[in-house]
PDB file of N, CA and C in Angstrom:
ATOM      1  N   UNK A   1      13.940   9.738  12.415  1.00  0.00           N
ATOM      2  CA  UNK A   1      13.532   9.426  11.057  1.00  0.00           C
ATOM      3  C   UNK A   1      12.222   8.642  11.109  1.00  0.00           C
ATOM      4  N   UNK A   2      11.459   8.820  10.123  1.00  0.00           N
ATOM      5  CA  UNK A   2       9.903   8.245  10.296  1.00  0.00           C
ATOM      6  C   UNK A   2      10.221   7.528   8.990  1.00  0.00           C
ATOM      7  N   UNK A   3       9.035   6.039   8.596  1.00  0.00           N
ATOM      8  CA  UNK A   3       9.052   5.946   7.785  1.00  0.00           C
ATOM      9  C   UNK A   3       7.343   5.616   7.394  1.00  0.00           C
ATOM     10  N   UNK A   4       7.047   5.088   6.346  1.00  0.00           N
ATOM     11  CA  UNK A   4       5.679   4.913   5.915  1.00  0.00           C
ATOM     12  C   UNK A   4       5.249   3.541   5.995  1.00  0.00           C
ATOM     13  N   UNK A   5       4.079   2.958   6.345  1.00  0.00           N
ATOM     14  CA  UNK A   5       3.856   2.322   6.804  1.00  0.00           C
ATOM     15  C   UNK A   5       2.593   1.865   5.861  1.00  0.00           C
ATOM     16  N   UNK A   6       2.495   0.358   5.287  1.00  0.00           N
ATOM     17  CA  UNK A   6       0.911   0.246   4.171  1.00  0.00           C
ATOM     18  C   UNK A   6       0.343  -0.857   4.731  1.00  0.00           C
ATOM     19  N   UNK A   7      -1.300  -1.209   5.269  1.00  0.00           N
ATOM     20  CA  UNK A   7      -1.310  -2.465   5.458  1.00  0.00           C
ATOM     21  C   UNK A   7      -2.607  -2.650   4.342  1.00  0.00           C
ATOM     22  N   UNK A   8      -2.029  -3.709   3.309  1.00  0.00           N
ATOM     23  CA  UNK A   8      -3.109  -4.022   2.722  1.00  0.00           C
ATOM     24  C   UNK A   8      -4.201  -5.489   3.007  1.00  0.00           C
ATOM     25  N   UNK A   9      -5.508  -4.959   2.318  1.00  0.00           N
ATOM     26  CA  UNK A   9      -6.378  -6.242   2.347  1.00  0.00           C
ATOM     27  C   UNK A   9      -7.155  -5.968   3.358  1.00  0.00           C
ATOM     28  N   UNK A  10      -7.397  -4.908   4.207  1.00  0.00           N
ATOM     29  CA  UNK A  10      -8.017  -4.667   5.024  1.00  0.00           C
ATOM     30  C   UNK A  10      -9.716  -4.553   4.556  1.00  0.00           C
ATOM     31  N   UNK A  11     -10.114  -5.573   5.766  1.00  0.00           N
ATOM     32  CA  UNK A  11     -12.092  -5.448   5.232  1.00  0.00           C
ATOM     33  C   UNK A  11     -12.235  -4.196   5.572  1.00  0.00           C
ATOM     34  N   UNK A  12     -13.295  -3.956   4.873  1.00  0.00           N
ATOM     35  CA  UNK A  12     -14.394  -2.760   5.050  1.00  0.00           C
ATOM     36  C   UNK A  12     -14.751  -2.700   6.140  1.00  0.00           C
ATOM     37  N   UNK A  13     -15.292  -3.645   6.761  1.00  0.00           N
ATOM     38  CA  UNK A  13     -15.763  -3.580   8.733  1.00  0.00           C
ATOM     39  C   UNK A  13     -14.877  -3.104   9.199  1.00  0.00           C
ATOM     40  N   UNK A  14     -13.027  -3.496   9.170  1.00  0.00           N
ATOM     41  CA  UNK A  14     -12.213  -3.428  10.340  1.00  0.00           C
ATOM     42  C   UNK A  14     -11.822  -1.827   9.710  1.00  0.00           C
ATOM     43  N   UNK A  15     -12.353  -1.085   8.755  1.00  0.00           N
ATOM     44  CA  UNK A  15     -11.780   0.084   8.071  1.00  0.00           C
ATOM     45  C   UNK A  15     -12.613   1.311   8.657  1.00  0.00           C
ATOM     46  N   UNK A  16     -13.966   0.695   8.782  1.00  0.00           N
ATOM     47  CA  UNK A  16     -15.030   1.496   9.171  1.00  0.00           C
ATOM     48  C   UNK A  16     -14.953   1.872  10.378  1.00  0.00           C
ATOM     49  N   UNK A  17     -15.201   0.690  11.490  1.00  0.00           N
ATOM     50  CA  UNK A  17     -14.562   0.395  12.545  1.00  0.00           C
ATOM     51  C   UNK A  17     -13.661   1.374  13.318  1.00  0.00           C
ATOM     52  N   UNK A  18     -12.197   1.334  12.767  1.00  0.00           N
ATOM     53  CA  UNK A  18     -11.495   2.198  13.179  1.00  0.00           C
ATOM     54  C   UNK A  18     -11.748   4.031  12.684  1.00  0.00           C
ATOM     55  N   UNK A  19     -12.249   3.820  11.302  1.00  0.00           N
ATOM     56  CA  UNK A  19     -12.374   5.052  11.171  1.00  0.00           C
ATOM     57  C   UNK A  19     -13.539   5.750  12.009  1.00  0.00           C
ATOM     58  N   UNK A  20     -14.447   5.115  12.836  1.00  0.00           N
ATOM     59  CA  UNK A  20     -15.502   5.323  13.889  1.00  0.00           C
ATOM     60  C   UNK A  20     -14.738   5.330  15.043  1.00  0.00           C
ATOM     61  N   UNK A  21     -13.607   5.062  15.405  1.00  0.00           N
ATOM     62  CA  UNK A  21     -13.447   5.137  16.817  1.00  0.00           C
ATOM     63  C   UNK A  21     -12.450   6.462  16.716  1.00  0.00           C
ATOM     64  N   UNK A  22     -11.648   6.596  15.444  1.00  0.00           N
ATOM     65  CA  UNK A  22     -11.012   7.564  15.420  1.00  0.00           C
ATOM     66  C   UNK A  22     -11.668   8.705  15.607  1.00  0.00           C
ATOM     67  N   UNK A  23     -12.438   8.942  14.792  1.00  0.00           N
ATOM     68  CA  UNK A  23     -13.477  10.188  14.988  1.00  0.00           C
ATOM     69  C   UNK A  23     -13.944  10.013  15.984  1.00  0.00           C
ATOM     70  N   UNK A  24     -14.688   9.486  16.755  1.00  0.00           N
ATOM     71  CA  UNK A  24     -14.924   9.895  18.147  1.00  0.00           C
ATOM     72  C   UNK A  24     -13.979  10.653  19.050  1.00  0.00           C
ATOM     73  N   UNK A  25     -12.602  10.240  18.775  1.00  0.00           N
ATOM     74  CA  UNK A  25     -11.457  10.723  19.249  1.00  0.00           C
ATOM     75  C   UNK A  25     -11.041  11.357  19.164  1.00  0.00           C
ATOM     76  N   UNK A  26     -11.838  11.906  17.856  1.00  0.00           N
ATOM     77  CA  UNK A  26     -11.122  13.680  17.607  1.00  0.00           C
ATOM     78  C   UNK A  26     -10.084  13.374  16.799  1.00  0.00           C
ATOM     79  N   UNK A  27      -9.480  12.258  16.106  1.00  0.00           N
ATOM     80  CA  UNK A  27      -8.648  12.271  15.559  1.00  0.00           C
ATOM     81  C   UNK A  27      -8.337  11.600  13.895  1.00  0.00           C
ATOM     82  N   UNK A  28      -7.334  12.077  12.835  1.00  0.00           N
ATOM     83  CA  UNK A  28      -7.341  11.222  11.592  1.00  0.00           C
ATOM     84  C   UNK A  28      -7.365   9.617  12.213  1.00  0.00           C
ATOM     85  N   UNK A  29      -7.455   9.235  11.402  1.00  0.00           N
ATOM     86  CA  UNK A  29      -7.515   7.334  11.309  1.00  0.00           C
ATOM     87  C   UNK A  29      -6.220   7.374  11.242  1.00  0.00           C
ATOM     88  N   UNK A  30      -4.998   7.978  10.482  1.00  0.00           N
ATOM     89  CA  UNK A  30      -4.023   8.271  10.495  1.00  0.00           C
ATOM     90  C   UNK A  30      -2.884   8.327  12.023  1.00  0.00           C
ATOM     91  N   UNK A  31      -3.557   9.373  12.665  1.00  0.00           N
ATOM     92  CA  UNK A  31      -2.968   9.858  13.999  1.00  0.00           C
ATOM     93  C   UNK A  31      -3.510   8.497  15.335  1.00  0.00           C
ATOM     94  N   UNK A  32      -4.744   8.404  14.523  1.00  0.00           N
ATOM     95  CA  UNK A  32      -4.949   7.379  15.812  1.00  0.00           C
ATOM     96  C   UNK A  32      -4.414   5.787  15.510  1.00  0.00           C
ATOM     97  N   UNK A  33      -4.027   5.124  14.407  1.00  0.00           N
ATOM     98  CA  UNK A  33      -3.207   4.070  14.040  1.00  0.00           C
ATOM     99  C   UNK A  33      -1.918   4.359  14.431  1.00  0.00           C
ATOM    100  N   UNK A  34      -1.371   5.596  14.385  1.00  0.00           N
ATOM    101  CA  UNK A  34      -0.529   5.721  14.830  1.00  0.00           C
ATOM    102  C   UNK A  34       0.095   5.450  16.249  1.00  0.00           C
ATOM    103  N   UNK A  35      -0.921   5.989  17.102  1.00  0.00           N
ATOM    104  CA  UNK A  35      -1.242   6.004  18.539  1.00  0.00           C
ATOM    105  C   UNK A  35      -1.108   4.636  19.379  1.00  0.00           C
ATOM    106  N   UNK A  36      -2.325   4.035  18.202  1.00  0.00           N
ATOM    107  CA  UNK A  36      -2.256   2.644  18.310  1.00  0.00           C
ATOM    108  C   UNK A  36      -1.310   1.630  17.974  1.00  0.00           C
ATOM    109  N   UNK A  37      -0.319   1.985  16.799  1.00  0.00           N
ATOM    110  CA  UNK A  37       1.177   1.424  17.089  1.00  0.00           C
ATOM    111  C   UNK A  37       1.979   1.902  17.433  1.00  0.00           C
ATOM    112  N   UNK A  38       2.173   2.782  18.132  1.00  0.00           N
ATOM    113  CA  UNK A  38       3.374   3.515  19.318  1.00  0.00           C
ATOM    114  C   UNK A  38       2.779   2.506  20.383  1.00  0.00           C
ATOM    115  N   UNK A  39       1.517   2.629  20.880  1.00  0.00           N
ATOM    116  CA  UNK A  39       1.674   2.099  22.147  1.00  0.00           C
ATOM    117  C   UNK A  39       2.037   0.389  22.067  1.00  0.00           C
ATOM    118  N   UNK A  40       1.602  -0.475  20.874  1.00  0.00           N
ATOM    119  CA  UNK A  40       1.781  -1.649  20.926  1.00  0.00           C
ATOM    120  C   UNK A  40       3.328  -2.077  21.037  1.00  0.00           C
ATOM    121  N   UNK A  41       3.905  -0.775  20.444  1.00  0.00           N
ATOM    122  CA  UNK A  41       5.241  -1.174  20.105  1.00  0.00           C
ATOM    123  C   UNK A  41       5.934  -0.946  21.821  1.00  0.00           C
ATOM    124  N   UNK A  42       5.644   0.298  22.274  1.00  0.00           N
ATOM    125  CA  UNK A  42       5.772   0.268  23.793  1.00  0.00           C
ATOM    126  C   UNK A  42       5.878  -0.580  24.925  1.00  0.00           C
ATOM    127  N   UNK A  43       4.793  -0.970  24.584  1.00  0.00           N
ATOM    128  CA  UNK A  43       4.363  -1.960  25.344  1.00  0.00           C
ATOM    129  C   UNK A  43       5.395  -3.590  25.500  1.00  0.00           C
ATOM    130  N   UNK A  44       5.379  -4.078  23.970  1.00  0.00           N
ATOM    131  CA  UNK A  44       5.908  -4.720  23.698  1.00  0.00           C
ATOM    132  C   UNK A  44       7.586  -4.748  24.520  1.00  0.00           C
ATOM    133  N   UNK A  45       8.514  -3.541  24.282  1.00  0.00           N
ATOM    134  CA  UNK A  45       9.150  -3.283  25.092  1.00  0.00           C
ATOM    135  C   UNK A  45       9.388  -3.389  26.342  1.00  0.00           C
ATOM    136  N   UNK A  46       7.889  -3.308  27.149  1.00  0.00           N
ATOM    137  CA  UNK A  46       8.160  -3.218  28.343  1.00  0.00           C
ATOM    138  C   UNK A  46       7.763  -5.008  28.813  1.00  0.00           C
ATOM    139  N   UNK A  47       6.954  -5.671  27.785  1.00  0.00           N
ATOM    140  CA  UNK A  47       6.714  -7.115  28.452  1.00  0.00           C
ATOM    141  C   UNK A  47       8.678  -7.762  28.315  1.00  0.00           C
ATOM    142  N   UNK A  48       9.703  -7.318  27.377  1.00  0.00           N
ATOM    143  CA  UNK A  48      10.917  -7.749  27.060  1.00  0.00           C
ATOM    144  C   UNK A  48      11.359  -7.237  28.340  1.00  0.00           C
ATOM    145  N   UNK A  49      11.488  -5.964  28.880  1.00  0.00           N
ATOM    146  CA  UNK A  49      11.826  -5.940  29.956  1.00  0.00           C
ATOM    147  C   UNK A  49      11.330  -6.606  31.248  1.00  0.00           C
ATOM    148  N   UNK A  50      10.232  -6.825  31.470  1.00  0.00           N
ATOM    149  CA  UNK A  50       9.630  -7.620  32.884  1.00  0.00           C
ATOM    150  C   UNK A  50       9.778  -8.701  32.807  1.00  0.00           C
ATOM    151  N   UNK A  51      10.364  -9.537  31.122  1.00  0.00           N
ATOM    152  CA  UNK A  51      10.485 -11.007  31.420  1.00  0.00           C
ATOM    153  C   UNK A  51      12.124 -11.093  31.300  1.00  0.00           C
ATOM    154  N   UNK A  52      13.043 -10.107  31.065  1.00  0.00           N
ATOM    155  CA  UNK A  52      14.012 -10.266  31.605  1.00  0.00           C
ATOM    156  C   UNK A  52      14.300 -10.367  32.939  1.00  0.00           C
ATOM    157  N   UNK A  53      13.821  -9.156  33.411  1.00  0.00           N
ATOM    158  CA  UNK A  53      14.400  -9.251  35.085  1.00  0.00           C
ATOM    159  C   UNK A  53      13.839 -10.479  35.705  1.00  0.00           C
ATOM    160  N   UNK A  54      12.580 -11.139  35.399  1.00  0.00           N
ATOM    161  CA  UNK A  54      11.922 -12.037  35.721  1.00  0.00           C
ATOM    162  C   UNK A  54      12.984 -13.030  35.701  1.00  0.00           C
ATOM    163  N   UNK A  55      13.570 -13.455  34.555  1.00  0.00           N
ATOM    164  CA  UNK A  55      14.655 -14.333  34.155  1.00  0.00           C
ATOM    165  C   UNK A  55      15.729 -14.385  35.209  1.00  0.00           C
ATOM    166  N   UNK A  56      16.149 -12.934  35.592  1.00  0.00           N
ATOM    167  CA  UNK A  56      17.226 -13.050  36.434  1.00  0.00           C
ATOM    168  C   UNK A  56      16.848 -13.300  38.362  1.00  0.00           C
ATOM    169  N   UNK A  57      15.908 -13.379  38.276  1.00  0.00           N
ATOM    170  CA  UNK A  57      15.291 -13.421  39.874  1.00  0.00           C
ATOM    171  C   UNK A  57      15.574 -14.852  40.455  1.00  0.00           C
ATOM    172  N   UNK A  58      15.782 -14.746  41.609  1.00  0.00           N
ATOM    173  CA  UNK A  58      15.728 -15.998  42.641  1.00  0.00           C
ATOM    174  C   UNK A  58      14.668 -16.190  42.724  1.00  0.00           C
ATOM    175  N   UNK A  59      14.552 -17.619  42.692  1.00  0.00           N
ATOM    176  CA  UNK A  59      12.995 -17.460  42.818  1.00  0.00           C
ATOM    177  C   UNK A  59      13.130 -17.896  44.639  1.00  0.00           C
ATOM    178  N   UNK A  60      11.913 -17.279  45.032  1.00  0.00           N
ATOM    179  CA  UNK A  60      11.551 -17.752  46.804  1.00  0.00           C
ATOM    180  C   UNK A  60      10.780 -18.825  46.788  1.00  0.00           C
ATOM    181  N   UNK A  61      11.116 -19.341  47.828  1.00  0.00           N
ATOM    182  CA  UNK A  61       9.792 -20.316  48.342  1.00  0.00           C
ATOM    183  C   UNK A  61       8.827 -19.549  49.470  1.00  0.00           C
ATOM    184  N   UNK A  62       7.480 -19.973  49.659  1.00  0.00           N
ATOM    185  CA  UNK A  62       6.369 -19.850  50.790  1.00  0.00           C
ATOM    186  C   UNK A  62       7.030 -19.446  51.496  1.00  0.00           C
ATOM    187  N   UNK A  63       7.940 -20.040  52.280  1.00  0.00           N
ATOM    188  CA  UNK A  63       8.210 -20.251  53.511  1.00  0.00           C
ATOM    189  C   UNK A  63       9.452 -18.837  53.995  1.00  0.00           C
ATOM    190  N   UNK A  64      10.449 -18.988  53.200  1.00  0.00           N
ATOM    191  CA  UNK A  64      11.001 -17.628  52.614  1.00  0.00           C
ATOM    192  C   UNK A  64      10.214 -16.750  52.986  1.00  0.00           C
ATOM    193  N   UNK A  65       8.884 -16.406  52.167  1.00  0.00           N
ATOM    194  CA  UNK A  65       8.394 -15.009  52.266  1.00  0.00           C
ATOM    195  C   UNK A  65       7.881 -14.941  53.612  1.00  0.00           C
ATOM    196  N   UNK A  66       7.053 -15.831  53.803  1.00  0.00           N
ATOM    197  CA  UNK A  66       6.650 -15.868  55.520  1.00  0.00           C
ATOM    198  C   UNK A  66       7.690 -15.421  56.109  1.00  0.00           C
ATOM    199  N   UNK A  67       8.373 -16.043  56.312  1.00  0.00           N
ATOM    200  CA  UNK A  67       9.856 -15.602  57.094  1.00  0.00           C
ATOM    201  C   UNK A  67      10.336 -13.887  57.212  1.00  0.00           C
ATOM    202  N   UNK A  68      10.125 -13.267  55.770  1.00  0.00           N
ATOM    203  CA  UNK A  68      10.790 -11.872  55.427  1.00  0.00           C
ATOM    204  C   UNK A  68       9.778 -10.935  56.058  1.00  0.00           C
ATOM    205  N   UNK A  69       8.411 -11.446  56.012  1.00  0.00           N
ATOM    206  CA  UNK A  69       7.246 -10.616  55.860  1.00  0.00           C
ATOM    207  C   UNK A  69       7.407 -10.885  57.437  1.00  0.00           C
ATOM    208  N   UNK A  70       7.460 -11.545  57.968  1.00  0.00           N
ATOM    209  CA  UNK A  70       7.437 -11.685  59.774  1.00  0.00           C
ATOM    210  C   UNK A  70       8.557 -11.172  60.098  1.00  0.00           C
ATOM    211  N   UNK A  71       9.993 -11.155  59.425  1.00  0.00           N
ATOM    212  CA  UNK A  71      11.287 -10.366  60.395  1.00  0.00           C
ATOM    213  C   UNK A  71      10.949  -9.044  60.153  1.00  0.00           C
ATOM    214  N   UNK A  72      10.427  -8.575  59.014  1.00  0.00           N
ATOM    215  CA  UNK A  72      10.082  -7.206  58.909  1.00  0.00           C
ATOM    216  C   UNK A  72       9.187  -6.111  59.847  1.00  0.00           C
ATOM    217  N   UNK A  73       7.867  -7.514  59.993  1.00  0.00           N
ATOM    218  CA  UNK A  73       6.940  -6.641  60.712  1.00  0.00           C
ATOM    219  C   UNK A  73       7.685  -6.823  62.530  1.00  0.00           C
ATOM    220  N   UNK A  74       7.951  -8.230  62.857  1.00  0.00           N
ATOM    221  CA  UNK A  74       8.432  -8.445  64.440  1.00  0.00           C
ATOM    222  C   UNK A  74       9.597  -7.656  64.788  1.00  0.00           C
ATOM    223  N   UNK A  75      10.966  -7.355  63.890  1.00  0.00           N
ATOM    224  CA  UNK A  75      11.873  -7.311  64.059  1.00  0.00           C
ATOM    225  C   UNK A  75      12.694  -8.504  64.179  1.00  0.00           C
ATOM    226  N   UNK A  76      13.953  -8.872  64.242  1.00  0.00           N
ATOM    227  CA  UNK A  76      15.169  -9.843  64.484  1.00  0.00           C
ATOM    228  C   UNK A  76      14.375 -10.702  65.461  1.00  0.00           C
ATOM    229  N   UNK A  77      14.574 -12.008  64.936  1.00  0.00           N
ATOM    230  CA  UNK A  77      14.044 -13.559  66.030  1.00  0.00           C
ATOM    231  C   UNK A  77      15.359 -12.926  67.090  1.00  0.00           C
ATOM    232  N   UNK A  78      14.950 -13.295  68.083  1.00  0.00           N
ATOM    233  CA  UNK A  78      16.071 -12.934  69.451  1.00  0.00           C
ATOM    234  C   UNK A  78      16.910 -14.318  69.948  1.00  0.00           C
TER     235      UNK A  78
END
């Protein structure tokens, strides 16, 4: 389901503006606002996801990673 979308009060610069970048693009001002809020909304999504998992992480210390990054490359301390 789609619905309609109005933003009023918009200046003349920020109207022109977009309607100049749209056309370059080959596209309505329409299709490309559009474009331009699919991806914000996207996006948005994906910063909710990276600061979740972020949330759930251990955090390491220095010394930790040194450690992982050296058993990895040496193999097992003997």
């Amino acid at each position: 389901m789609t619905v309609a979308l109005q933003i009023r009060d918009v200046p003349d610069e920020v109207r022109d503006t977009l309607a100049s970048v749209a056309a370059e693009r080959g596209k309505s001002m329409q299709a490309y606002l559009l474009e331009v809020i699919s991806r914000e909304a996207r996006l948005s999504r994906n910063r909710h996801v990276f600061d979740e998992r972020a949330s759930q992480r251990t955090p390491l210390d220095v010394d930790e990673i040194v450690e992982t990054i050296r058993a990895g490359r040496d193999g097992p301390e003997k």
